[in-house]
PDB file of N, CA and C in Angstrom:
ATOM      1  N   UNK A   1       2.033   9.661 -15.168  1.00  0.00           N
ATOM      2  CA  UNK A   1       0.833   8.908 -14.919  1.00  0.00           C
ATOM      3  C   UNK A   1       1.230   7.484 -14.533  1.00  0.00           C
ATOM      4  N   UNK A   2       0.332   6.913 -13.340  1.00  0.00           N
ATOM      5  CA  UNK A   2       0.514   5.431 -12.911  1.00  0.00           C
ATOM      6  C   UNK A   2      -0.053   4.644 -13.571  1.00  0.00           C
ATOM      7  N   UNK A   3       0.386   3.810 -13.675  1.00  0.00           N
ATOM      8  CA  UNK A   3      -0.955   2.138 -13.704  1.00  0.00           C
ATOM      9  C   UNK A   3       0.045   1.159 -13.070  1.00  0.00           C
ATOM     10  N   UNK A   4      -1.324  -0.293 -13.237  1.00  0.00           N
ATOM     11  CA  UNK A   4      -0.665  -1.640 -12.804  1.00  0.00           C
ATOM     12  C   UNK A   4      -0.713  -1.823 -14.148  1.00  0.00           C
ATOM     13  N   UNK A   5       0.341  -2.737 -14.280  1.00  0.00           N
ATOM     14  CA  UNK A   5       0.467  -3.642 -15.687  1.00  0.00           C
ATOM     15  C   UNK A   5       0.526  -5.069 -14.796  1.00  0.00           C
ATOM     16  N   UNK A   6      -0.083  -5.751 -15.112  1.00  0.00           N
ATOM     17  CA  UNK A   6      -0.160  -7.242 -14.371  1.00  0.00           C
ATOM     18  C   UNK A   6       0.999  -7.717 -15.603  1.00  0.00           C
ATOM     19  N   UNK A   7       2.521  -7.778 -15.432  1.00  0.00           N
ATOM     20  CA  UNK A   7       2.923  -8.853 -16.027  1.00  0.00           C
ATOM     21  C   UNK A   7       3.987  -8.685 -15.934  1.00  0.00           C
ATOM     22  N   UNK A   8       5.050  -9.419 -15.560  1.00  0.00           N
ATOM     23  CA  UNK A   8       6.755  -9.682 -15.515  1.00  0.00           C
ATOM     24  C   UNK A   8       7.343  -9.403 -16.306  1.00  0.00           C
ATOM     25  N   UNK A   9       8.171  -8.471 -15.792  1.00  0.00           N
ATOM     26  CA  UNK A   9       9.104  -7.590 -16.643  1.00  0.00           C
ATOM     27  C   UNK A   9      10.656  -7.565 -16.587  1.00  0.00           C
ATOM     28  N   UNK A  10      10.656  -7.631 -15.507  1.00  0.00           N
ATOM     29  CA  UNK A  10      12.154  -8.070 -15.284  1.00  0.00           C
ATOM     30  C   UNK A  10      12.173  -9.472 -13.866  1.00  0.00           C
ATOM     31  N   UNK A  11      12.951 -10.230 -13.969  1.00  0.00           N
ATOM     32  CA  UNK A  11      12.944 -11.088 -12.713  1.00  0.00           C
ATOM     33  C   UNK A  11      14.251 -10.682 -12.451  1.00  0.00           C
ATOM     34  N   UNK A  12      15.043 -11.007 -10.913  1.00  0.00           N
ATOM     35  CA  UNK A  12      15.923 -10.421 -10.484  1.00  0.00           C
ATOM     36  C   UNK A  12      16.376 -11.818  -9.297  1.00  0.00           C
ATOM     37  N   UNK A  13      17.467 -11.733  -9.015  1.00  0.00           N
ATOM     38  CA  UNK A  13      18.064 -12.728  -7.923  1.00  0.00           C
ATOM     39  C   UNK A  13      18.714 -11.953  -6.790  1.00  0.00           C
ATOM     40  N   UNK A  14      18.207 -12.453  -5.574  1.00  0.00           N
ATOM     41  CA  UNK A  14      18.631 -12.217  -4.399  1.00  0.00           C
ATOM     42  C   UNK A  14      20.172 -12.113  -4.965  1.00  0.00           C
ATOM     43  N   UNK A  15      20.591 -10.764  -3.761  1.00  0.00           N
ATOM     44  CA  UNK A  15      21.547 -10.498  -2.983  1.00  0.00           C
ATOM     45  C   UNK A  15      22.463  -9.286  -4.146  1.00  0.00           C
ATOM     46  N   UNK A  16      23.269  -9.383  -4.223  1.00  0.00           N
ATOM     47  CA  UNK A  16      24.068  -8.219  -5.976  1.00  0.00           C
ATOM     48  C   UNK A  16      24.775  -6.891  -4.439  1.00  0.00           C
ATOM     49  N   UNK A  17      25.118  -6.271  -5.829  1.00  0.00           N
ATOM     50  CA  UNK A  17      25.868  -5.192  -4.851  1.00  0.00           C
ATOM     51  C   UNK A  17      24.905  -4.383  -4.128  1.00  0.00           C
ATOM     52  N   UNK A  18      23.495  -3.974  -4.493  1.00  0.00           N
ATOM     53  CA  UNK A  18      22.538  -3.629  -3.865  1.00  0.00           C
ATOM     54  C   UNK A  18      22.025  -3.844  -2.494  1.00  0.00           C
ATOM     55  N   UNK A  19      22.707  -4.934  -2.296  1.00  0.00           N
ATOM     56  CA  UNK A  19      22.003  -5.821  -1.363  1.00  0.00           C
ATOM     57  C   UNK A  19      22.902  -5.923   0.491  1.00  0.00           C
ATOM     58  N   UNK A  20      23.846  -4.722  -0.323  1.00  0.00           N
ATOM     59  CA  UNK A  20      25.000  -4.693   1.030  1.00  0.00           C
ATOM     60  C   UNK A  20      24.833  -3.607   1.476  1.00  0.00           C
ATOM     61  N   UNK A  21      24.964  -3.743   2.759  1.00  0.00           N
ATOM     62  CA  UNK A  21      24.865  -2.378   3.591  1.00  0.00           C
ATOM     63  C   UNK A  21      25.139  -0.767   2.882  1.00  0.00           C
ATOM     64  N   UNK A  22      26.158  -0.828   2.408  1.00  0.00           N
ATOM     65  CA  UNK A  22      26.552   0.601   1.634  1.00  0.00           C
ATOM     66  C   UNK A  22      25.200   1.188   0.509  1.00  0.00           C
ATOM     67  N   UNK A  23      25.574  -0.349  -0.384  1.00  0.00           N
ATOM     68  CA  UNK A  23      24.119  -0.666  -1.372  1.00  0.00           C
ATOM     69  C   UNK A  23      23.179  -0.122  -1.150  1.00  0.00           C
ATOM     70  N   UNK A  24      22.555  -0.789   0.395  1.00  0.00           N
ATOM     71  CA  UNK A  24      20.893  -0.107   0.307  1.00  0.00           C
ATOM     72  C   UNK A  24      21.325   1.282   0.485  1.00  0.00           C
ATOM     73  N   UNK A  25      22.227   1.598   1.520  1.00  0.00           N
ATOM     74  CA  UNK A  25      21.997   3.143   1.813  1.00  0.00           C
ATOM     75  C   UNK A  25      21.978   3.994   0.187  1.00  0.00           C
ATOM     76  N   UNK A  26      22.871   3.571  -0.436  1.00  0.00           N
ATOM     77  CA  UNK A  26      22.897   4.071  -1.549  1.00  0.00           C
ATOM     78  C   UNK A  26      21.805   4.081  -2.528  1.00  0.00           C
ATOM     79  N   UNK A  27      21.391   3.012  -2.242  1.00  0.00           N
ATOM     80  CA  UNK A  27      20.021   2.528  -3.530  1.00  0.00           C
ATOM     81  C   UNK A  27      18.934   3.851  -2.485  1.00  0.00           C
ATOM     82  N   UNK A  28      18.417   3.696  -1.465  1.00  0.00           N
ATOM     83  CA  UNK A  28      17.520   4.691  -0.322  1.00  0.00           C
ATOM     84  C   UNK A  28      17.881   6.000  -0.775  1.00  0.00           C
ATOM     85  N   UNK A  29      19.115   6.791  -1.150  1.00  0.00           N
ATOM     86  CA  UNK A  29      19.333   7.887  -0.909  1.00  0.00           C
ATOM     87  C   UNK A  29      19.121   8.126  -2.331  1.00  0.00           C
ATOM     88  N   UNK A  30      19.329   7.821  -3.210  1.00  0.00           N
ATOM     89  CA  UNK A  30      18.542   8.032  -5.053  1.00  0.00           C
ATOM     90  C   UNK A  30      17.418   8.034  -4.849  1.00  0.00           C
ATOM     91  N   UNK A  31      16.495   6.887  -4.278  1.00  0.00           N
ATOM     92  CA  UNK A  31      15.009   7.171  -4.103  1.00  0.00           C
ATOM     93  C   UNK A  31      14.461   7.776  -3.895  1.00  0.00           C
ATOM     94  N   UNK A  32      15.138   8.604  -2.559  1.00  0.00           N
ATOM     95  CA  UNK A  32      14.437   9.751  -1.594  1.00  0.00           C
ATOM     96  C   UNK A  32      14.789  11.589  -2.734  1.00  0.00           C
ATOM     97  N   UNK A  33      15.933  11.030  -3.373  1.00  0.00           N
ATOM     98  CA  UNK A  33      16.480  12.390  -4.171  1.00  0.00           C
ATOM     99  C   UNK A  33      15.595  12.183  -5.358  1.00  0.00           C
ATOM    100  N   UNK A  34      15.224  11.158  -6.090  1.00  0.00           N
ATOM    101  CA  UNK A  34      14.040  11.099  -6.663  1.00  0.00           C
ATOM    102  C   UNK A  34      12.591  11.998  -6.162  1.00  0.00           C
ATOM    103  N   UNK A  35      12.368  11.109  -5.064  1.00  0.00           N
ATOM    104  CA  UNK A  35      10.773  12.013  -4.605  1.00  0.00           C
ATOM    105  C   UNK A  35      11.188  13.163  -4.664  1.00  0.00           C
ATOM    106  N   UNK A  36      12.069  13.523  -4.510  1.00  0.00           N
ATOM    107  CA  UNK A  36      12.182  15.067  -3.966  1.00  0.00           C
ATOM    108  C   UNK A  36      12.075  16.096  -4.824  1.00  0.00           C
ATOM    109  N   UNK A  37      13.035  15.370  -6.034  1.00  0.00           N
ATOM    110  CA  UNK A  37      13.037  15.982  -7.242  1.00  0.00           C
ATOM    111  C   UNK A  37      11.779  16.282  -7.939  1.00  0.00           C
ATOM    112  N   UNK A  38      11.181  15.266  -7.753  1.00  0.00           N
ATOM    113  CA  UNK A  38       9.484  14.708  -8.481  1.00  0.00           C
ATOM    114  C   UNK A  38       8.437  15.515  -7.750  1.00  0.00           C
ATOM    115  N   UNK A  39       8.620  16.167  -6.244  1.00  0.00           N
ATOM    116  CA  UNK A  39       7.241  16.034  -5.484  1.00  0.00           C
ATOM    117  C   UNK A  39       6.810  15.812  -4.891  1.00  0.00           C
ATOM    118  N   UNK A  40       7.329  14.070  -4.483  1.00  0.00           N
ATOM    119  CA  UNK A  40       6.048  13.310  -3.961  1.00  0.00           C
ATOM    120  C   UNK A  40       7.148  13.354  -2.554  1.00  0.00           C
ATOM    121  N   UNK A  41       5.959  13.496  -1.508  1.00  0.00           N
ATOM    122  CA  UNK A  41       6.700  13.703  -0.576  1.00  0.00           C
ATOM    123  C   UNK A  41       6.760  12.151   0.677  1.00  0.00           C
ATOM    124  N   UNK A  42       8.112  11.869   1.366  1.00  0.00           N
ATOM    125  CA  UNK A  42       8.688  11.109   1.739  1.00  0.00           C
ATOM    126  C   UNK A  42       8.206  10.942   3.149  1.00  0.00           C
ATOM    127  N   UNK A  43       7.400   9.854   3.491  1.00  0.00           N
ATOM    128  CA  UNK A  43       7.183   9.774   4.661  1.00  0.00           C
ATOM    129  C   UNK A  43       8.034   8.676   5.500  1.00  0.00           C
ATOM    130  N   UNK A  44       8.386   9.219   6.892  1.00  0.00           N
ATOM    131  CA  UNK A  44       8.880   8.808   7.560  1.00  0.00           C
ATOM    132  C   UNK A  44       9.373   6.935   7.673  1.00  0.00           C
ATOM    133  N   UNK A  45       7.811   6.196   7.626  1.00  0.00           N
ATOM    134  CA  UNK A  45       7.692   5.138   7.548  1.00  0.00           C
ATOM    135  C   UNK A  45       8.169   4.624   6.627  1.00  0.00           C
ATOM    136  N   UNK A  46       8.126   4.848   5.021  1.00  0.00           N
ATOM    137  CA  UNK A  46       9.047   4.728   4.042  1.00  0.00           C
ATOM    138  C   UNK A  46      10.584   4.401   4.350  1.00  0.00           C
ATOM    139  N   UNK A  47      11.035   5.589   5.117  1.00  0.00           N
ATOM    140  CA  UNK A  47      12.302   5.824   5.006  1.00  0.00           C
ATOM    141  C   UNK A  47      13.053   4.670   6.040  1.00  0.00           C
ATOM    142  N   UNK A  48      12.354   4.209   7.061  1.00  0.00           N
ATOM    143  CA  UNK A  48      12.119   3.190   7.901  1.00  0.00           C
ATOM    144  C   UNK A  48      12.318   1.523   7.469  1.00  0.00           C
ATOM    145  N   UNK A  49      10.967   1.423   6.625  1.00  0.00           N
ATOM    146  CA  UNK A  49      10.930  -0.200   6.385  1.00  0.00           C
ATOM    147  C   UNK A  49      11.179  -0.283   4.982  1.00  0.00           C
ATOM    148  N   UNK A  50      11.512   0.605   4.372  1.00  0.00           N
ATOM    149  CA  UNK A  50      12.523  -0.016   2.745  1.00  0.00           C
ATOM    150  C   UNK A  50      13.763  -0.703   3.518  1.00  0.00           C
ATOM    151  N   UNK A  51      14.638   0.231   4.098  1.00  0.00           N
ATOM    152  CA  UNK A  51      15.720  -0.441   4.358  1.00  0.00           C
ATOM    153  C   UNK A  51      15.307  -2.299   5.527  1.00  0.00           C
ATOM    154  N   UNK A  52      14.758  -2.077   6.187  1.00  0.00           N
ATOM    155  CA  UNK A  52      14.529  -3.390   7.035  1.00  0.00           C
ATOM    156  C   UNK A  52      13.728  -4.156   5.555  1.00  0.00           C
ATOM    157  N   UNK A  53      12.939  -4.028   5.515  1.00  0.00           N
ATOM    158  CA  UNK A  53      12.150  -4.852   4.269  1.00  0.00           C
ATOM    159  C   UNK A  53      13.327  -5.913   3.663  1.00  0.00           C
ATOM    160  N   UNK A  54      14.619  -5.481   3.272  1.00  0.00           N
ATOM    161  CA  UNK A  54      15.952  -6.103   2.731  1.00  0.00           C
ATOM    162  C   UNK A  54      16.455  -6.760   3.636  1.00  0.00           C
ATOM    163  N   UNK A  55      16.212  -6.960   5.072  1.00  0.00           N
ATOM    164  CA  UNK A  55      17.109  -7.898   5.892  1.00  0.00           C
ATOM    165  C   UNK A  55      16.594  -9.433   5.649  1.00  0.00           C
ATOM    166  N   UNK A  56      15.324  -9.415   5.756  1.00  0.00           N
ATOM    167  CA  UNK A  56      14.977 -11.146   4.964  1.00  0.00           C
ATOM    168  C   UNK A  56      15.476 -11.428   3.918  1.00  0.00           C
ATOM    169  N   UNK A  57      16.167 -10.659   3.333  1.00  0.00           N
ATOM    170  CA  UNK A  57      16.716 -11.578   1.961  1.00  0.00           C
ATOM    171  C   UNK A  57      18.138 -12.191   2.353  1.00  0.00           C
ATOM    172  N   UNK A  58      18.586 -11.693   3.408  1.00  0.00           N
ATOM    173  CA  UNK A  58      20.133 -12.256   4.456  1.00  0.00           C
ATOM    174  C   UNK A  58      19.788 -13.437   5.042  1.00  0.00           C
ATOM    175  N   UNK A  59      18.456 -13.788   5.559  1.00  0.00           N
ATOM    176  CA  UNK A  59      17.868 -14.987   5.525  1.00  0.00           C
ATOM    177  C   UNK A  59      17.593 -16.113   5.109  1.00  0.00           C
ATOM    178  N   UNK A  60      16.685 -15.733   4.203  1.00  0.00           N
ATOM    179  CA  UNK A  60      16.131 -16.303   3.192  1.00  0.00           C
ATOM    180  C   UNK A  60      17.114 -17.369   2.375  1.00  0.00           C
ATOM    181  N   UNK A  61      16.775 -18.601   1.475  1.00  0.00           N
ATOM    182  CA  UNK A  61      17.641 -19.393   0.983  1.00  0.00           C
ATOM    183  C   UNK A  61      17.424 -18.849  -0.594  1.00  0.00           C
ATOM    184  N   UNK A  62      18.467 -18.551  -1.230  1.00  0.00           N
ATOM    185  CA  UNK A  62      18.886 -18.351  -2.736  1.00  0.00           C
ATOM    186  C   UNK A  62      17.357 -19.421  -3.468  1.00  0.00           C
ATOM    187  N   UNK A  63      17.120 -18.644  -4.711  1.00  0.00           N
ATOM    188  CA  UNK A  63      16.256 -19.199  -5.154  1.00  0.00           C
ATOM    189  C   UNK A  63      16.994 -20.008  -6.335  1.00  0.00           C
ATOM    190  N   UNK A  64      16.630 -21.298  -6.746  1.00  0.00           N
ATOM    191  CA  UNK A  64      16.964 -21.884  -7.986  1.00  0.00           C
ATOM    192  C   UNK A  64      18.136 -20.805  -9.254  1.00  0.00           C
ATOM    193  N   UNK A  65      18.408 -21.106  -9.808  1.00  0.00           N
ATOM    194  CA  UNK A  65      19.168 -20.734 -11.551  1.00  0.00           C
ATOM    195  C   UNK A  65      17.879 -20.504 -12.110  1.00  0.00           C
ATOM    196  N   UNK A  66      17.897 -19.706 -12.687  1.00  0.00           N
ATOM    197  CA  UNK A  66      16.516 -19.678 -14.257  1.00  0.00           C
ATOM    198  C   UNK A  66      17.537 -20.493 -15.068  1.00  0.00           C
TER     199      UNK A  66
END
C-alpha cells in the first residue's frame, strides 16, 4: 500500500558512486528488476528520463555541508 507522508526522511548530497555512468545504469537496472518482480509494469518513458533526469546534477553547483 502507498501514501504521501509529507516529511523528510532522509536528505542526500549530490553526486556518490550512484551518480556515475556505471552507477545509474546500475541503480536503473535494480529498479526495473524491482517492477518486474512486483508487477508494476515499466513504461518506456520511465526507462528514458530517470536516467537523463541525473544529467543536471553534472551541472548543477554542490549544495552547502549540513
Amino acid at each position: 500500500k502507498m501514501a504521501y507522508l509529507p516529511k523528510v526522511f532522509v536528505k542526500m548530497r549530490t553526486g556518490g558512486a550512484s551518480n556515475t555512468p556505471g552507477g545509474i545504469i546500475k541503480a536503473n537496472l535494480e529498479v526495473f528488476r524491482a517492477f518486474r518482480k512486483n508487477g508494476y509494469p515499466i513504461h518506456w518513458r520511465a526507462s528514458f528520463m530517470k536516467p537523463v533526469s541525473k544529467l543536471g546534477q553534472y551541472f548543477k553547483k554542490p549544495p552547502p555541508e549540513l
